[in-house]
N, C-alpha and C. Protein backbone atom coordinates (compact mmCIF):
# COMPACT_ATOMS: atom_id res chain seq x y z
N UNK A 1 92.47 -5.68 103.88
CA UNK A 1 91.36 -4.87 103.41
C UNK A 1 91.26 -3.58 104.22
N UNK A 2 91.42 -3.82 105.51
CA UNK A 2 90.74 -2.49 106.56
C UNK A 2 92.47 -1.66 106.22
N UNK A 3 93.93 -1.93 105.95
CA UNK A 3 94.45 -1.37 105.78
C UNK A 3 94.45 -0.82 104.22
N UNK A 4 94.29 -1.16 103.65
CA UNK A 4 93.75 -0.45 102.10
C UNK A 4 93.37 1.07 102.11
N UNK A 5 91.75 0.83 103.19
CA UNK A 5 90.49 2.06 103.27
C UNK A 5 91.54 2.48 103.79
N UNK A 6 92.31 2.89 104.69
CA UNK A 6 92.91 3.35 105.77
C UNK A 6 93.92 4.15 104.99
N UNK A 7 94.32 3.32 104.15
CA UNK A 7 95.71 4.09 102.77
C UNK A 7 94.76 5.06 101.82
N UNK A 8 93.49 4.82 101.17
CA UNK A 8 93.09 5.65 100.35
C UNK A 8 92.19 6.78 100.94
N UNK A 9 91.90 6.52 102.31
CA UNK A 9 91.20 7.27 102.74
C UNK A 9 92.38 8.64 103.34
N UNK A 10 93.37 7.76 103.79
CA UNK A 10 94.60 9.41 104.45
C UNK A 10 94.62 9.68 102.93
N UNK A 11 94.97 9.39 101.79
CA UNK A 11 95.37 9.80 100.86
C UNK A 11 94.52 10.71 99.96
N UNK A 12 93.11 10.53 99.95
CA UNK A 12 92.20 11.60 99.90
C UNK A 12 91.89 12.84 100.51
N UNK A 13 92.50 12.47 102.24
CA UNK A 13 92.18 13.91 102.98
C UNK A 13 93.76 14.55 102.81
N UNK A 14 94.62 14.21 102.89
CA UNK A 14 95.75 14.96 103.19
C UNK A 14 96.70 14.56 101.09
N UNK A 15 96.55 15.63 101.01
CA UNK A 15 97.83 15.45 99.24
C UNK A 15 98.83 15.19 99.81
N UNK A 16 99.74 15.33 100.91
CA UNK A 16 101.07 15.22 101.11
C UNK A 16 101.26 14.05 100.99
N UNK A 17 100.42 13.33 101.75
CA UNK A 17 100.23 11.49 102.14
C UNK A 17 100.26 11.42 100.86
N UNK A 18 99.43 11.84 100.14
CA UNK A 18 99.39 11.08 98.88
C UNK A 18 100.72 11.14 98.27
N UNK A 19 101.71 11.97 98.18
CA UNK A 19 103.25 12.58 97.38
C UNK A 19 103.77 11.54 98.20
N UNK A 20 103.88 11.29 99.71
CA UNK A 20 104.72 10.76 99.74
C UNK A 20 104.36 8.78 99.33
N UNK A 21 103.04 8.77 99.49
CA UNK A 21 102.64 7.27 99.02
C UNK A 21 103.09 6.84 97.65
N UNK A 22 103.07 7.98 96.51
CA UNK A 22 103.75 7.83 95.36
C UNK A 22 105.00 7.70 95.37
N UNK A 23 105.81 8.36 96.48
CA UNK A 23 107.52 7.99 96.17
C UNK A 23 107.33 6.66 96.92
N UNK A 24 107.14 6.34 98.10
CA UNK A 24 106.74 4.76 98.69
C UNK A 24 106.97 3.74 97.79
N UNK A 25 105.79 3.92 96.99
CA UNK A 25 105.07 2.95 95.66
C UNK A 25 106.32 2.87 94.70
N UNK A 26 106.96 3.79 94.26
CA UNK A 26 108.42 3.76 93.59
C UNK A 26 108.99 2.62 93.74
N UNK A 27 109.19 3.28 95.47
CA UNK A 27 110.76 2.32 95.66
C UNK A 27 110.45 1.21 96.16
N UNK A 28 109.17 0.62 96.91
CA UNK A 28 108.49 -0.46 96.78
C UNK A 28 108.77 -1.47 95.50
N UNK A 29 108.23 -0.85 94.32
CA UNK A 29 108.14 -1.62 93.13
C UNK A 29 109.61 -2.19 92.76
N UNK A 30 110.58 -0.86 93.18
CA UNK A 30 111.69 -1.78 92.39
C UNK A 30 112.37 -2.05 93.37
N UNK A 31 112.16 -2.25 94.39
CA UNK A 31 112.40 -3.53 95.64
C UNK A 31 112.03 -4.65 95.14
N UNK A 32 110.28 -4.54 94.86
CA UNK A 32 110.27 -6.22 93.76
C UNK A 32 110.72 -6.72 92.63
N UNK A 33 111.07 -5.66 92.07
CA UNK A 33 111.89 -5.87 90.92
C UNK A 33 113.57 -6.38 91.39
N UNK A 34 114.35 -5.67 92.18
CA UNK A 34 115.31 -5.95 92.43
C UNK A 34 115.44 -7.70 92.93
N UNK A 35 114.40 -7.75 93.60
CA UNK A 35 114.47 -9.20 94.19
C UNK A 35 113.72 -10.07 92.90
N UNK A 36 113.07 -9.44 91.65
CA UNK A 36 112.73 -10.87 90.63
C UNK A 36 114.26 -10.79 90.00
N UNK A 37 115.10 -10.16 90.06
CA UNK A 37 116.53 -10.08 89.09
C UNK A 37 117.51 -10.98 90.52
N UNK A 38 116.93 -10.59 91.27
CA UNK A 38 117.79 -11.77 92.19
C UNK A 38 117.20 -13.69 92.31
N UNK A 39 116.54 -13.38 92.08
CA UNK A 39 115.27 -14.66 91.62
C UNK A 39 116.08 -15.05 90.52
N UNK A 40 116.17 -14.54 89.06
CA UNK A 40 116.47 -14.90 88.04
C UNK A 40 118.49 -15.13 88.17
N UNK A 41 118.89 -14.44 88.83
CA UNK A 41 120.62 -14.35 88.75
C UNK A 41 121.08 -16.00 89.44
N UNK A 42 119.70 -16.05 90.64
CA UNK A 42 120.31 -17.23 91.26
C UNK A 42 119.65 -18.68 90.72
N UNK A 43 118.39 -18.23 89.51
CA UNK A 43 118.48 -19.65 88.68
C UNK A 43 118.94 -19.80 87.76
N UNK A 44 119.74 -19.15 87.85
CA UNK A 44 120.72 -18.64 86.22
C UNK A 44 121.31 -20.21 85.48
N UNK A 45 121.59 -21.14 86.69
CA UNK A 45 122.28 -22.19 86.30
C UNK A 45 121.29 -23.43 86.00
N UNK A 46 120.09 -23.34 86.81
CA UNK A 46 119.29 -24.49 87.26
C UNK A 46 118.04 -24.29 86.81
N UNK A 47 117.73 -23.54 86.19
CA UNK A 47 116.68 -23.36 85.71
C UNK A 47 116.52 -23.32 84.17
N UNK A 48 115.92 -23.44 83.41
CA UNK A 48 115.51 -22.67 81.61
C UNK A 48 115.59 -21.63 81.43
N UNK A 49 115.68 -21.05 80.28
CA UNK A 49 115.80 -19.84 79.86
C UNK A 49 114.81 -19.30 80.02
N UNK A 50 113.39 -19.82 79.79
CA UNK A 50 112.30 -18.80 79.73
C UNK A 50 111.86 -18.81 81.41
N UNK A 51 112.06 -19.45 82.00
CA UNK A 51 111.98 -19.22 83.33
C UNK A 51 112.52 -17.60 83.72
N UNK A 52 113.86 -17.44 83.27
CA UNK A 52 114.92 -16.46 83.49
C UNK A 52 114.58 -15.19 83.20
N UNK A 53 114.19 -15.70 81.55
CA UNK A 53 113.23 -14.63 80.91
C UNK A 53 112.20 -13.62 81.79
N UNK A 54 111.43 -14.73 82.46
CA UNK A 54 109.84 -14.47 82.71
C UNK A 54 110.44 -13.75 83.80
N UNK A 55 111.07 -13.79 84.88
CA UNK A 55 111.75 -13.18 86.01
C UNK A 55 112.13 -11.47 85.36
N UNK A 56 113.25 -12.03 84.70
CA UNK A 56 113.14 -10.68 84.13
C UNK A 56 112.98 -9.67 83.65
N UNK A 57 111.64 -9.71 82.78
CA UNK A 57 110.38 -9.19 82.12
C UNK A 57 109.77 -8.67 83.67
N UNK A 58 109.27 -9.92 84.51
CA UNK A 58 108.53 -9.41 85.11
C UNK A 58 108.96 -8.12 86.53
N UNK A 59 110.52 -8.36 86.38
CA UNK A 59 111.12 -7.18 87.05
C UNK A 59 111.40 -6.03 86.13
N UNK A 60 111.63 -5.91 84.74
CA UNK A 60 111.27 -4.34 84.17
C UNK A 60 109.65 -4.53 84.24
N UNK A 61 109.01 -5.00 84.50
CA UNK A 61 107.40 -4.57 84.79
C UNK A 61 107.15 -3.93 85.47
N UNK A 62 107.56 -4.53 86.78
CA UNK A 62 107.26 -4.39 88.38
C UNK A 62 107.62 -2.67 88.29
N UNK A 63 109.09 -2.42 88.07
CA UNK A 63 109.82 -1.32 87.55
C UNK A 63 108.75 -0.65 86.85
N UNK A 64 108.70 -0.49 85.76
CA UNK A 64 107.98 0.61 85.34
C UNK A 64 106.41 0.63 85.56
N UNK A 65 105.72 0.00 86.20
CA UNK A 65 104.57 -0.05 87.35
C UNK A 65 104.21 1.10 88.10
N UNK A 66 105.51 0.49 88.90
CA UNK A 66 105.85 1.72 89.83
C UNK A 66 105.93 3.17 89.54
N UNK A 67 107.03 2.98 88.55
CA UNK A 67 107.39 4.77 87.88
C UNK A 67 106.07 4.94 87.76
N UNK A 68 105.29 4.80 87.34
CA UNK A 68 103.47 5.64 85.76
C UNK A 68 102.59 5.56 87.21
N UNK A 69 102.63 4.53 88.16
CA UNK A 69 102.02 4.71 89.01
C UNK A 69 102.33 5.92 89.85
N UNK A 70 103.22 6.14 90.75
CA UNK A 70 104.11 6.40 91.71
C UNK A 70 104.28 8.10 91.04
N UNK A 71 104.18 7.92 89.68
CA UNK A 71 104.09 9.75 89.41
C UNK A 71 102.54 10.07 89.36
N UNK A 72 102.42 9.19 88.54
CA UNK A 72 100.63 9.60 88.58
C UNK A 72 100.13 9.81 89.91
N UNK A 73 100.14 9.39 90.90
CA UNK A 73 100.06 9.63 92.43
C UNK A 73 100.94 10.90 92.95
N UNK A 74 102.01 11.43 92.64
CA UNK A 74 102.72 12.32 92.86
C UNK A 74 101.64 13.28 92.13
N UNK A 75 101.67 13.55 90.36
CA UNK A 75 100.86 14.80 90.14
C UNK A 75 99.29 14.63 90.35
N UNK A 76 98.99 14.22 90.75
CA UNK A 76 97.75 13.85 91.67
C UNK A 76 97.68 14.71 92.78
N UNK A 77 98.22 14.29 93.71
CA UNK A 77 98.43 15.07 94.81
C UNK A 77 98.93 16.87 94.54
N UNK A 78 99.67 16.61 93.55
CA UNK A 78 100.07 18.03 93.15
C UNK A 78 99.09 18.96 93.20
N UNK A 79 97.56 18.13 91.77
CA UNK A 79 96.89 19.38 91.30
C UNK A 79 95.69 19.12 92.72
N UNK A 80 95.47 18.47 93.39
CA UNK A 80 94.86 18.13 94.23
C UNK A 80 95.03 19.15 95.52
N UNK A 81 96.30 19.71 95.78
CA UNK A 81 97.20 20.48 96.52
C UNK A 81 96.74 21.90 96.00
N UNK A 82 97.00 21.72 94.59
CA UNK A 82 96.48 23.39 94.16
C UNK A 82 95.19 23.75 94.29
N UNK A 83 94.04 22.68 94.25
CA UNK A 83 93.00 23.05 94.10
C UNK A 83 92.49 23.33 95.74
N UNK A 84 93.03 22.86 96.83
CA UNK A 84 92.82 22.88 98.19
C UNK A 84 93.49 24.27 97.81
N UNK A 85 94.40 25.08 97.45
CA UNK A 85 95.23 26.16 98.10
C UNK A 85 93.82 27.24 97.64
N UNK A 86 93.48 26.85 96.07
CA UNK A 86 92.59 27.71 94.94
C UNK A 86 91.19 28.25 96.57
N UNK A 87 90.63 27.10 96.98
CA UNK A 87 89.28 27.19 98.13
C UNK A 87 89.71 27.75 99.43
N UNK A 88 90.81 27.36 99.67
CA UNK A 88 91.15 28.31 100.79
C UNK A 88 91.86 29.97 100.38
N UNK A 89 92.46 30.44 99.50
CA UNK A 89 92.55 31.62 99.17
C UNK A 89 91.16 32.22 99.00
N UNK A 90 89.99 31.38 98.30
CA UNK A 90 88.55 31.91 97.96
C UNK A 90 87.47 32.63 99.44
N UNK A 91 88.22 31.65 100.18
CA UNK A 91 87.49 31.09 101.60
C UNK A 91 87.98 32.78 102.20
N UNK A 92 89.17 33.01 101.94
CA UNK A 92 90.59 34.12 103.09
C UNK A 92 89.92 35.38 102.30
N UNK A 93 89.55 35.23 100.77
CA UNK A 93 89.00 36.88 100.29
C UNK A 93 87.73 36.89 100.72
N UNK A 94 86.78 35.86 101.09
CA UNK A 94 85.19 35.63 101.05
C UNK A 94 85.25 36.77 102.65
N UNK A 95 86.07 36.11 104.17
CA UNK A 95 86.24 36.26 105.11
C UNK A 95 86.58 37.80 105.57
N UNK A 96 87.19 38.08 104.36
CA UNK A 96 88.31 39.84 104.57
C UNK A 96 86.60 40.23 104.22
N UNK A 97 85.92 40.19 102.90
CA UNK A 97 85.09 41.14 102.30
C UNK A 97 83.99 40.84 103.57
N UNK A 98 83.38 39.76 103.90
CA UNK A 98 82.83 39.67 105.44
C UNK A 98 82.78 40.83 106.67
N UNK A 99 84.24 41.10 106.62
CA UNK A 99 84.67 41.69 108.06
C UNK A 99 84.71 43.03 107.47
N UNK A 100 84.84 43.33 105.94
CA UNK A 100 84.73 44.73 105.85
C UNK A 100 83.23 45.10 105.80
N UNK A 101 82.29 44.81 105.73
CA UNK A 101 80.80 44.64 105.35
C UNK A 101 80.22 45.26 106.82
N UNK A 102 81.24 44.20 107.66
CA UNK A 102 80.21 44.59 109.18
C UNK A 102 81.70 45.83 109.62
């Protein structure tokens, strides 16, 4: 739990964290995926078919999880990135017209 807050909270203050938590989340997912297709290869003999099945379904899941997640978190951070650049350019003209004033 306390590592969760700790993940969504860097990932709110800093967009980068967040870009790179989305590629993370990627290759995470089809790490689990890779290992339900290793799950399924090695009950290939000893197990049922829908067992095999269910392994394998649930590794193109895991798989495309990841991808819709893992980008959605990427352009996240993106427009999240632009809109930090949008307040600090606002902030840099607010500061110039400031210093010309006095």
């Amino acid at each position: 739990m306390i590592f969760r807050v700790i993940m969504v909270g860097l990932a709110h203050i800093f967009p980068k964290f967040k870009h790179g938590y989305g590629v993370f989340f990627i290759i995470f997912m089809h790490l689990v995926a890779l290992f339900c297709l290793f799950a399924a290869w090695a009950d290939y003999g000893s197990q049922p078919a829908s067992v095999i099945r269910f392994e394998i379904y649930l590794a193109i899941g895991s798989s495309l999880t990841g991808w819709v997640l893992g980008i959605a978190l990427i352009r996240q951070a993106q427009k999240h990135r632009k809109i930090l650049d949008q307040h600090l350019e606002s902030n840099v003209s607010s500061m110039k017209k400031d210093k010309l004033k006095q």
